[in-house]
PDB file of N, CA and C in Angstrom:
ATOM      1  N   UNK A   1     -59.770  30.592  51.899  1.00  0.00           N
ATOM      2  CA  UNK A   1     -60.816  30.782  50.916  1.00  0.00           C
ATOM      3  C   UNK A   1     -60.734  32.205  50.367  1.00  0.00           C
ATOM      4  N   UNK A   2     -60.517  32.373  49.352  1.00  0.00           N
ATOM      5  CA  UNK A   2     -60.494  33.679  48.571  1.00  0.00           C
ATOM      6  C   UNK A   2     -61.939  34.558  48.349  1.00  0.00           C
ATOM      7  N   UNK A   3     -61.785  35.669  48.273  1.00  0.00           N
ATOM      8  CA  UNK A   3     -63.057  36.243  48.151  1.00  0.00           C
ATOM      9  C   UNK A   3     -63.365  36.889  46.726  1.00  0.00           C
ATOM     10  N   UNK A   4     -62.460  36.493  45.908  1.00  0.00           N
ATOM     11  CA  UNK A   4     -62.555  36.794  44.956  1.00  0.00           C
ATOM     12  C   UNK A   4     -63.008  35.757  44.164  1.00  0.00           C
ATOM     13  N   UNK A   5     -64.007  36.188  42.493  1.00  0.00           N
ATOM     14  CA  UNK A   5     -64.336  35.382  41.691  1.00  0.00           C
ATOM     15  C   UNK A   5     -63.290  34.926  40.903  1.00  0.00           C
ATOM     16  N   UNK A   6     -63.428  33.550  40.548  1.00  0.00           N
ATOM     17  CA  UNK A   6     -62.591  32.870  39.764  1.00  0.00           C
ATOM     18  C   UNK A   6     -62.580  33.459  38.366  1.00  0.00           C
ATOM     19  N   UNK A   7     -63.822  34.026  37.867  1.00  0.00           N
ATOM     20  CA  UNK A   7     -63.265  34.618  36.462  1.00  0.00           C
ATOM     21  C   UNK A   7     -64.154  36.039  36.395  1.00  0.00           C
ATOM     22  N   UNK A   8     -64.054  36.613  35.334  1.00  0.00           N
ATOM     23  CA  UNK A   8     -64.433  37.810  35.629  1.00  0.00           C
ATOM     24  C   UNK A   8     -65.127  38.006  33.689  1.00  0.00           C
ATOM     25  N   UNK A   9     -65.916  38.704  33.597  1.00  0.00           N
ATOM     26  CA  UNK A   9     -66.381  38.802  32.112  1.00  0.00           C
ATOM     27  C   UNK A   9     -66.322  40.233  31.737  1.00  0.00           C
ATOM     28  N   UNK A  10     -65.205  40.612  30.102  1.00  0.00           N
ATOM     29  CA  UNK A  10     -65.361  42.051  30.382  1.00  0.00           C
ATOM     30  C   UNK A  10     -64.881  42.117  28.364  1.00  0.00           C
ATOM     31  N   UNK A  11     -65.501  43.670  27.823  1.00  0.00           N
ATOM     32  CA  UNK A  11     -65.440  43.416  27.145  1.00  0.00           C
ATOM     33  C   UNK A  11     -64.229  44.156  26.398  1.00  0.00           C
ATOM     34  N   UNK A  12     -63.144  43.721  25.472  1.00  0.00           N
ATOM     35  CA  UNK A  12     -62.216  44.053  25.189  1.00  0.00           C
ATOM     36  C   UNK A  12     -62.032  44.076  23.963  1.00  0.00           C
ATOM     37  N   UNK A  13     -62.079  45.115  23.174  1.00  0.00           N
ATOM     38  CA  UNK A  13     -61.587  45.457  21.641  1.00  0.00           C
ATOM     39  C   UNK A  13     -63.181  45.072  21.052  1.00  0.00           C
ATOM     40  N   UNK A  14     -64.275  45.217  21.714  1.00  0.00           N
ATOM     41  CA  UNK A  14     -65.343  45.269  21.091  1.00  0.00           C
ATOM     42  C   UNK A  14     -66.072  43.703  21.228  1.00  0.00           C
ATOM     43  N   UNK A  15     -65.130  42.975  21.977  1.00  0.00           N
ATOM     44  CA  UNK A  15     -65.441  41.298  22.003  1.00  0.00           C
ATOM     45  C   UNK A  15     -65.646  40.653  23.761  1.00  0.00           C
ATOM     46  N   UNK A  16     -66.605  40.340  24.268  1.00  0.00           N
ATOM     47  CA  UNK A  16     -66.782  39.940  25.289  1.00  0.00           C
ATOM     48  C   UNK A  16     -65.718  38.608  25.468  1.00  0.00           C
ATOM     49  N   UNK A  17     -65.397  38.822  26.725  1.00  0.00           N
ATOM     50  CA  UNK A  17     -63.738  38.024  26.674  1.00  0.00           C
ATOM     51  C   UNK A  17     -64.580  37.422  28.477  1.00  0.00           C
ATOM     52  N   UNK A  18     -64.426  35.967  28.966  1.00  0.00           N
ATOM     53  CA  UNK A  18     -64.580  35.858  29.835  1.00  0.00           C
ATOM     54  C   UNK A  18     -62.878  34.740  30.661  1.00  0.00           C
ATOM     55  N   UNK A  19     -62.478  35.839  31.574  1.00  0.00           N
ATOM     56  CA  UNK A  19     -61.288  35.279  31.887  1.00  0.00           C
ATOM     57  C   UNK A  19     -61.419  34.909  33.422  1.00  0.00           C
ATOM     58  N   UNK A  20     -60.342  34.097  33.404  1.00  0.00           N
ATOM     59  CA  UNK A  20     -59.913  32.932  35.141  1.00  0.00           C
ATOM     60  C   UNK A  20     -58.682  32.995  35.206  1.00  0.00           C
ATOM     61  N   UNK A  21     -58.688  32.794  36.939  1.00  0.00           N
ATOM     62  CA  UNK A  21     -57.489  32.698  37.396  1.00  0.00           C
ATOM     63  C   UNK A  21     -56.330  31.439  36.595  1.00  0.00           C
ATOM     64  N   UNK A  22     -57.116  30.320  36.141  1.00  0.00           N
ATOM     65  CA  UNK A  22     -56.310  29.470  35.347  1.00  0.00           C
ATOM     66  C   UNK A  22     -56.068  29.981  33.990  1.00  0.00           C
ATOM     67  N   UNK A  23     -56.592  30.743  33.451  1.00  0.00           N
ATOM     68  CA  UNK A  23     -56.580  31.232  32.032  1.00  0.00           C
ATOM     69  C   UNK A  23     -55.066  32.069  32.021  1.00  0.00           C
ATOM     70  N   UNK A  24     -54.799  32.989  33.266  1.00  0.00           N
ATOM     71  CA  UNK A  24     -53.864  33.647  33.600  1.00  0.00           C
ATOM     72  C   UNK A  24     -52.558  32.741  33.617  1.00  0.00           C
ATOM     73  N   UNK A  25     -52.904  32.253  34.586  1.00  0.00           N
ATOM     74  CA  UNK A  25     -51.427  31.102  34.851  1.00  0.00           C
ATOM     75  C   UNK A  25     -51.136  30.468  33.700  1.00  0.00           C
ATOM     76  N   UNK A  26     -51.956  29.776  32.863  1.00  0.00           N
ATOM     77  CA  UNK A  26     -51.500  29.151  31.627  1.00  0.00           C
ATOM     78  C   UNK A  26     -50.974  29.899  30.660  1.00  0.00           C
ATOM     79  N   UNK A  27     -51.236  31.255  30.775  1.00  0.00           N
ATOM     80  CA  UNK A  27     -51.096  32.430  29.912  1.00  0.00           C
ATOM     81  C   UNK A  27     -49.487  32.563  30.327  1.00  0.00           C
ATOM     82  N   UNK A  28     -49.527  32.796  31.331  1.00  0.00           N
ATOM     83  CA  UNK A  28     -48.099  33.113  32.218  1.00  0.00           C
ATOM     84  C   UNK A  28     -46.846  31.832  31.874  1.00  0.00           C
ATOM     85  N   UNK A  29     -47.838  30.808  31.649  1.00  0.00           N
ATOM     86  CA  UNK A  29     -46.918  29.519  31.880  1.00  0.00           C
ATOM     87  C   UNK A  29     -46.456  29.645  30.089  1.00  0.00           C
ATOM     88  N   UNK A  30     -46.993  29.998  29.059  1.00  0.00           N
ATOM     89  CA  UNK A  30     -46.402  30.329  27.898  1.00  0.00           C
ATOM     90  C   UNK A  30     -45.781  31.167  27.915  1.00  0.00           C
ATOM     91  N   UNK A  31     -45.657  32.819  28.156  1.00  0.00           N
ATOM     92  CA  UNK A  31     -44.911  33.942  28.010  1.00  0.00           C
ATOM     93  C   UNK A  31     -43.542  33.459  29.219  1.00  0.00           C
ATOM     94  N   UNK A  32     -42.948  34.251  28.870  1.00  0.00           N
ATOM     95  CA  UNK A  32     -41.481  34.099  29.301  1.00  0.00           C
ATOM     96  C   UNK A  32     -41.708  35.933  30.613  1.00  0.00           C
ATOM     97  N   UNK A  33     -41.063  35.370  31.738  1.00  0.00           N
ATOM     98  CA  UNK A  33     -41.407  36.578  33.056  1.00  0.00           C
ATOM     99  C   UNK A  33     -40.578  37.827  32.636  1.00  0.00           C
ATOM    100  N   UNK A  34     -40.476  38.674  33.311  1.00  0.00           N
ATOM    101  CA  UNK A  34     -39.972  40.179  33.008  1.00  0.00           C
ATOM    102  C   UNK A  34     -38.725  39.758  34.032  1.00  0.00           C
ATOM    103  N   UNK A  35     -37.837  40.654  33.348  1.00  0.00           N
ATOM    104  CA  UNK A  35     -36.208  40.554  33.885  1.00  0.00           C
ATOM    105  C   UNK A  35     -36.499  42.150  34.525  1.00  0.00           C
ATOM    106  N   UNK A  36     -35.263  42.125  35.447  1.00  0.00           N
ATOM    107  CA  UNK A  36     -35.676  43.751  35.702  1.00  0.00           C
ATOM    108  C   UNK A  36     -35.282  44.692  34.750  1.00  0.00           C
ATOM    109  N   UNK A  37     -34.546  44.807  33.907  1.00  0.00           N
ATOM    110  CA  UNK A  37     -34.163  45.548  32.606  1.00  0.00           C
ATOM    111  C   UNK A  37     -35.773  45.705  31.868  1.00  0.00           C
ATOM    112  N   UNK A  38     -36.853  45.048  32.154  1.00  0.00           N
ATOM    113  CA  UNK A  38     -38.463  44.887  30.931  1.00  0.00           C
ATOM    114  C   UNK A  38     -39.044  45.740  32.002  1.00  0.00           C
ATOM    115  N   UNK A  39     -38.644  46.497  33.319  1.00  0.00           N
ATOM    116  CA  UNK A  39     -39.469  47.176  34.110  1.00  0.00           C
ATOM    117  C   UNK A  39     -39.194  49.009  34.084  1.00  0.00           C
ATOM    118  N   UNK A  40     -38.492  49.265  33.226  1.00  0.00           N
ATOM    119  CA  UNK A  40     -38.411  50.481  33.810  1.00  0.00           C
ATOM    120  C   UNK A  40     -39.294  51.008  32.467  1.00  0.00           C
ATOM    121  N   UNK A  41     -39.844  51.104  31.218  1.00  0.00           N
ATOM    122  CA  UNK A  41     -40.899  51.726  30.584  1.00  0.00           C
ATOM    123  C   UNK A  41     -42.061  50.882  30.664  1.00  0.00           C
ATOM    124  N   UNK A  42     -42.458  50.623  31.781  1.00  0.00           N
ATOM    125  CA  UNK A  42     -43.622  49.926  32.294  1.00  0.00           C
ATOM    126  C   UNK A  42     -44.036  50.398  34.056  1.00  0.00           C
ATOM    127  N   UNK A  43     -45.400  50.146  34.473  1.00  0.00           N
ATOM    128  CA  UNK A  43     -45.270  50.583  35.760  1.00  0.00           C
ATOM    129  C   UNK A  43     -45.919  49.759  36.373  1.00  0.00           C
ATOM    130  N   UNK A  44     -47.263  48.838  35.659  1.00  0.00           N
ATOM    131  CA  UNK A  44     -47.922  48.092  36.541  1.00  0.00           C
ATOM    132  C   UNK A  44     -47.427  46.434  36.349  1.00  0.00           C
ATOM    133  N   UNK A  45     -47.577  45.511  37.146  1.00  0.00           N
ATOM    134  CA  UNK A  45     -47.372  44.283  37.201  1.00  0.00           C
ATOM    135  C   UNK A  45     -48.165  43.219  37.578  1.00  0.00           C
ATOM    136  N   UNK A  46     -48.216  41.903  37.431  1.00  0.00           N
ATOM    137  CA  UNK A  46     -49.058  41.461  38.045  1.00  0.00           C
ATOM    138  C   UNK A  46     -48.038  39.886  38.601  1.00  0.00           C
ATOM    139  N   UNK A  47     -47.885  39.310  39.507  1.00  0.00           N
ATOM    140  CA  UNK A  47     -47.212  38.185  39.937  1.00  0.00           C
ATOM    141  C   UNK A  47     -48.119  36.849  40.342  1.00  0.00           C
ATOM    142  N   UNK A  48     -47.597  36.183  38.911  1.00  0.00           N
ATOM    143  CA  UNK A  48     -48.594  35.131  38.745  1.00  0.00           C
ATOM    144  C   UNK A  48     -46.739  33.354  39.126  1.00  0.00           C
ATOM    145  N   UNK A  49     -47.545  32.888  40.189  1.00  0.00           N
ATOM    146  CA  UNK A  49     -46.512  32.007  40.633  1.00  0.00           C
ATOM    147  C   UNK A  49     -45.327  32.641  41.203  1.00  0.00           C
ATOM    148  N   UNK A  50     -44.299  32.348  40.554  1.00  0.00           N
ATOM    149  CA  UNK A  50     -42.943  33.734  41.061  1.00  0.00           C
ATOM    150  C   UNK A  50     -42.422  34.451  39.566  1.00  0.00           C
ATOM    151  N   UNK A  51     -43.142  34.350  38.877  1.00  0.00           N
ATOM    152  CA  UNK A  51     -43.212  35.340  37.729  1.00  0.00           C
ATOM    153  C   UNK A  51     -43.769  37.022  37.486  1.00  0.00           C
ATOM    154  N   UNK A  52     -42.787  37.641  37.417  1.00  0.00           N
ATOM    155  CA  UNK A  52     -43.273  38.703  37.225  1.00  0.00           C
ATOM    156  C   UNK A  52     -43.851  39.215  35.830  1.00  0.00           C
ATOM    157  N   UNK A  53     -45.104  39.682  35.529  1.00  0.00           N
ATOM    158  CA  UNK A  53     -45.934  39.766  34.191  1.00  0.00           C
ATOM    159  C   UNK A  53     -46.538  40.989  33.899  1.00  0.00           C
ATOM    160  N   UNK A  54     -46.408  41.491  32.487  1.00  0.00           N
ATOM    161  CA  UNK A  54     -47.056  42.765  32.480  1.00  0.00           C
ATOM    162  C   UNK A  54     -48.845  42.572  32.106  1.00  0.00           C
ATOM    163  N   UNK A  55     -49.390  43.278  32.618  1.00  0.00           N
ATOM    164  CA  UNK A  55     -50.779  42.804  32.564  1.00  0.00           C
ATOM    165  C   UNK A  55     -51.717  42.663  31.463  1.00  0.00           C
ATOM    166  N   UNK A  56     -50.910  43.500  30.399  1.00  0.00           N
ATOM    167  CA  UNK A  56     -51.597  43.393  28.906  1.00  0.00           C
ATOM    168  C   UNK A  56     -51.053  42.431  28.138  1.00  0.00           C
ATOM    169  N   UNK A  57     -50.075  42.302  28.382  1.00  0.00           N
ATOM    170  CA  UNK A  57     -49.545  41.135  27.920  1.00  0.00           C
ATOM    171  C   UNK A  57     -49.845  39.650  28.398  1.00  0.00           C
ATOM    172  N   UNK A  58     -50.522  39.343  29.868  1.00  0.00           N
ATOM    173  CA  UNK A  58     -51.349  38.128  30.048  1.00  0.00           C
ATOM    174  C   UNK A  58     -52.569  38.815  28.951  1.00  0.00           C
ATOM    175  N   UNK A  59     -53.176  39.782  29.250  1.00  0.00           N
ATOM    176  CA  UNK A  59     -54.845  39.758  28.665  1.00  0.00           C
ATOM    177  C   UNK A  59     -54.294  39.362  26.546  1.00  0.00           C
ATOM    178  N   UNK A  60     -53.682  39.742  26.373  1.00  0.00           N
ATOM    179  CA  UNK A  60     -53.828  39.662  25.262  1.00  0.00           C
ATOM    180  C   UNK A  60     -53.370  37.876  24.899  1.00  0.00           C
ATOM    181  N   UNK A  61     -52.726  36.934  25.423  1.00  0.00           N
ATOM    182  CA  UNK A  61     -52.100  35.832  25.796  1.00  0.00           C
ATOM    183  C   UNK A  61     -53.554  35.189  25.726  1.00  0.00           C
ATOM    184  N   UNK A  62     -54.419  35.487  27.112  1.00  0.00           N
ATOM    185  CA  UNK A  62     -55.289  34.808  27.010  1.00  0.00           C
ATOM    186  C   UNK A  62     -56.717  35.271  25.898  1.00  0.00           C
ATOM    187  N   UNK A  63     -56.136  36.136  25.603  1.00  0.00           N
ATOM    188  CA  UNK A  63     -57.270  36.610  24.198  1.00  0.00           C
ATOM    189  C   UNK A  63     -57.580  36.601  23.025  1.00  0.00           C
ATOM    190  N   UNK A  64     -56.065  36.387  22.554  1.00  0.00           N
ATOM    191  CA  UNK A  64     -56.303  35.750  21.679  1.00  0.00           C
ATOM    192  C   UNK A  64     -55.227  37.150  20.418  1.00  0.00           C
ATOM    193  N   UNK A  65     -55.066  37.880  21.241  1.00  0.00           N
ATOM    194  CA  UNK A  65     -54.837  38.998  21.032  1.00  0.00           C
ATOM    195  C   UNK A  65     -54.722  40.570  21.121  1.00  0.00           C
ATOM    196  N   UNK A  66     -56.014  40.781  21.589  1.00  0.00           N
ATOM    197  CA  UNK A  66     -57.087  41.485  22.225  1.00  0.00           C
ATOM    198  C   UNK A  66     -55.860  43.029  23.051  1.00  0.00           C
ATOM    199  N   UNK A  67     -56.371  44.056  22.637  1.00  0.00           N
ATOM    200  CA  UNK A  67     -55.269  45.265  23.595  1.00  0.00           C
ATOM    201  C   UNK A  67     -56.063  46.129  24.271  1.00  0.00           C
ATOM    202  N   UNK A  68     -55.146  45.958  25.453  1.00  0.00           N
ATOM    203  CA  UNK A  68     -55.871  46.443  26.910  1.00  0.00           C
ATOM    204  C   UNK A  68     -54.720  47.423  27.365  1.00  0.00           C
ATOM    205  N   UNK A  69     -54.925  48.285  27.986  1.00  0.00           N
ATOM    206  CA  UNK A  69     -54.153  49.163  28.441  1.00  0.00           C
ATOM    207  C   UNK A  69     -53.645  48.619  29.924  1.00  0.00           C
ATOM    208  N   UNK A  70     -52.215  49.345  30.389  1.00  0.00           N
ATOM    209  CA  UNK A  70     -51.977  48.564  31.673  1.00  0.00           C
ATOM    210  C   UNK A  70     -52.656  48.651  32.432  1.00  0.00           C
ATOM    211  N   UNK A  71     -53.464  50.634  33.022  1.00  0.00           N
ATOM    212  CA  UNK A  71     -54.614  50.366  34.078  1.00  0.00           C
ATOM    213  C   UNK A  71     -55.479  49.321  33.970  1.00  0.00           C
ATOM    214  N   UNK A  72     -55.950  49.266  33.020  1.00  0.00           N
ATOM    215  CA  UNK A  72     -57.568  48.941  32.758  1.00  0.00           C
ATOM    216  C   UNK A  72     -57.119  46.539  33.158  1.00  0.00           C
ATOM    217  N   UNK A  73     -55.940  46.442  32.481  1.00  0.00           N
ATOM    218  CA  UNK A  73     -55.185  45.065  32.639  1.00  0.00           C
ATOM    219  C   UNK A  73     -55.479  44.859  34.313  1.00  0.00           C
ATOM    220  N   UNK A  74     -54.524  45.975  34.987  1.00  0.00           N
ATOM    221  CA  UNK A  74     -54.259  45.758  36.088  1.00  0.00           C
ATOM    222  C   UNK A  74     -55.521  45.399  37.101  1.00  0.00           C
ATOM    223  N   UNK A  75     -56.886  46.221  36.764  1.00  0.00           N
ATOM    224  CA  UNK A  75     -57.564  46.320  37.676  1.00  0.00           C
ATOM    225  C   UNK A  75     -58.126  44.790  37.497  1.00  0.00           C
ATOM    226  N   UNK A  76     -58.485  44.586  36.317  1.00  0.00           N
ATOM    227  CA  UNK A  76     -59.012  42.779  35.938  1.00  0.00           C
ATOM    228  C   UNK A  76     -58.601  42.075  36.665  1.00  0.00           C
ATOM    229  N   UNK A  77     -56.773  42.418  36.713  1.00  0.00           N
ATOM    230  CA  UNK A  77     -56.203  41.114  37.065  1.00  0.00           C
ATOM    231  C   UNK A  77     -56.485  41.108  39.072  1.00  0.00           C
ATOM    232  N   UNK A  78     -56.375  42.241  39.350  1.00  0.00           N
ATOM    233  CA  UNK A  78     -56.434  42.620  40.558  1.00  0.00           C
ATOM    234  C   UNK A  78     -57.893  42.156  41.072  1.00  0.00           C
ATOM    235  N   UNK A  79     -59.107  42.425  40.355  1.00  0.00           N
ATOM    236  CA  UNK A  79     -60.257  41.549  40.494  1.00  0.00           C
ATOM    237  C   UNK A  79     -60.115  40.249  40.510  1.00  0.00           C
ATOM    238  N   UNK A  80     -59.766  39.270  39.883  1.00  0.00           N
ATOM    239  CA  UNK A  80     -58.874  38.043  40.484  1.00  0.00           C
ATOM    240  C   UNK A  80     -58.654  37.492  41.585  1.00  0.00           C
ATOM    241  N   UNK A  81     -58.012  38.682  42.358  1.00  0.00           N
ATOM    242  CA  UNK A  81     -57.131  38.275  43.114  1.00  0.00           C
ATOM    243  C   UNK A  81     -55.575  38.532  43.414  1.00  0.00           C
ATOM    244  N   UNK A  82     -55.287  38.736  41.714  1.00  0.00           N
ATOM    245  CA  UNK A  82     -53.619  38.319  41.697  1.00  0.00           C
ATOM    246  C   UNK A  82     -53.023  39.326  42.222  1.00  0.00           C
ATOM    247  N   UNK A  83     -51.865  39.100  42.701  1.00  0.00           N
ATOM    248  CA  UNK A  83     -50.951  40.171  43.679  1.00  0.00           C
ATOM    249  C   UNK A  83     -50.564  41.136  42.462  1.00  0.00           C
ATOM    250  N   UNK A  84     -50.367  42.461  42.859  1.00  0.00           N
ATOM    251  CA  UNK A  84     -50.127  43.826  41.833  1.00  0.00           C
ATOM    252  C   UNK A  84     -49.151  44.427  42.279  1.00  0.00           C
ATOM    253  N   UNK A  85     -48.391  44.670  41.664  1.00  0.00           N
ATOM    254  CA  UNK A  85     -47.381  45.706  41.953  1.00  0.00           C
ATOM    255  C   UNK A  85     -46.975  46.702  40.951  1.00  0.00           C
ATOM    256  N   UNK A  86     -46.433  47.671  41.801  1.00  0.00           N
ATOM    257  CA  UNK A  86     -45.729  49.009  40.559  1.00  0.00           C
ATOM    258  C   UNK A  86     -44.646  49.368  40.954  1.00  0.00           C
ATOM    259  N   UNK A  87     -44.162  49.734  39.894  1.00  0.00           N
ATOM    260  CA  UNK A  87     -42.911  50.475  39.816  1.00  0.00           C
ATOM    261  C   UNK A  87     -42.660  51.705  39.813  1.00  0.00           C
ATOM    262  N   UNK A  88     -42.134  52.315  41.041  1.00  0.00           N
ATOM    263  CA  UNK A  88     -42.366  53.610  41.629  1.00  0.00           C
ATOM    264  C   UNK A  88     -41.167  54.073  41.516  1.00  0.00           C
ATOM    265  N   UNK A  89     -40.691  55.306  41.500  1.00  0.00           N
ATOM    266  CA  UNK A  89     -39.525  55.684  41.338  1.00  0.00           C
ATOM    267  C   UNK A  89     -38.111  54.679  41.257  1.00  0.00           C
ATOM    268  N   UNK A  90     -38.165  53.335  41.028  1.00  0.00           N
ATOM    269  CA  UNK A  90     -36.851  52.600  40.699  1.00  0.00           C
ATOM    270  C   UNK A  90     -37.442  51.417  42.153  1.00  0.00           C
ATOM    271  N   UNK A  91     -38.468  51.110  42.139  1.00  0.00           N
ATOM    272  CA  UNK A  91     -38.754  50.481  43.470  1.00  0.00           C
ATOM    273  C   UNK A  91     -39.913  49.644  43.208  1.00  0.00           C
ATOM    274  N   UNK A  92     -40.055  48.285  43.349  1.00  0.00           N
ATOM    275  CA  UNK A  92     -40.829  47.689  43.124  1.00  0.00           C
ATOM    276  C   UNK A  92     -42.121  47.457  44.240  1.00  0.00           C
ATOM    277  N   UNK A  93     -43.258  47.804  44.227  1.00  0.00           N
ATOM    278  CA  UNK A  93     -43.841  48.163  44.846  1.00  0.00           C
ATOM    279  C   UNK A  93     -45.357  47.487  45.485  1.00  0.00           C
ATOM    280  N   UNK A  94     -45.588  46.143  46.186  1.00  0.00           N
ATOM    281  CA  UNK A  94     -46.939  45.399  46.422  1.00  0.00           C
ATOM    282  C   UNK A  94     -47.675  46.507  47.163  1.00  0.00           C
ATOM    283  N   UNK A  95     -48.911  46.907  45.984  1.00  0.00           N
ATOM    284  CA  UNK A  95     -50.206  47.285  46.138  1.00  0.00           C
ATOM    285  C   UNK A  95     -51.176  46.549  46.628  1.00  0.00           C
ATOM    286  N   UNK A  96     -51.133  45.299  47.304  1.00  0.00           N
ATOM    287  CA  UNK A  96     -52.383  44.581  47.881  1.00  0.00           C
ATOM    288  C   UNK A  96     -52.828  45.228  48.940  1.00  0.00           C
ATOM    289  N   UNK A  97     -52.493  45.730  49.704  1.00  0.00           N
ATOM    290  CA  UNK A  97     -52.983  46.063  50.603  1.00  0.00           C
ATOM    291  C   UNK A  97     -52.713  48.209  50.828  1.00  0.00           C
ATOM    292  N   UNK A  98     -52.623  48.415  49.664  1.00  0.00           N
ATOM    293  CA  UNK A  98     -52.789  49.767  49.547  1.00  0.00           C
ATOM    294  C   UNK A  98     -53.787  50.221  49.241  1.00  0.00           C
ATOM    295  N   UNK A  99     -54.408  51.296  49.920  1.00  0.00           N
ATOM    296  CA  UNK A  99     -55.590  51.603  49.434  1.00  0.00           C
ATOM    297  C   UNK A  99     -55.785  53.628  48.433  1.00  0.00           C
TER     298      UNK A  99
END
């Protein structure tokens, strides 16, 4: 049982946007995953199935458009639930359990 909420309500580009863990995956299930060549001018991630995803790029997927910066992406998605990672000096990096 997860302890996290299934969706989360937040407001983005001036427009109250209310997003879910399914909103993500379907989001994910249209965009095409990051190769490792799409990781090195990027740092945060989010791993939705065995896809690796940049996090503004789900929010804007499921938004319709909508631009979010990677922190501000990451922490949403991380409210979720979804596993996070970064890219640290050439090293891919699970933040779940970093504090």
């Amino acid at each position: 049982m997860s302890t996290h909420p299934e969706s989360v309500t937040r407001t983005i580009g001036g427009k109250t946007h209310t997003i879910t863990r399914r909103d993500i995956h379907a989001a994910a299930a249209r965009l095409r995953s990051l190769h490792q060549n799409d990781l090195r001018n990027r740092e945060l991630f989010i791993l939705v199935g065995s896809g690796l995803y940049y996090g503004p790029d789900l929010i804007a997927e499921v938004t319709g458009g909508a631009q979010i910066d990677g922190r501000e992406a990451y922490d949403l998605l991380g409210s979720l639930g979804l596993p996070l990672f970064r890219w640290d000096w050439g090293n891919l990096k699970d933040t779940r359990n970093a504090k």
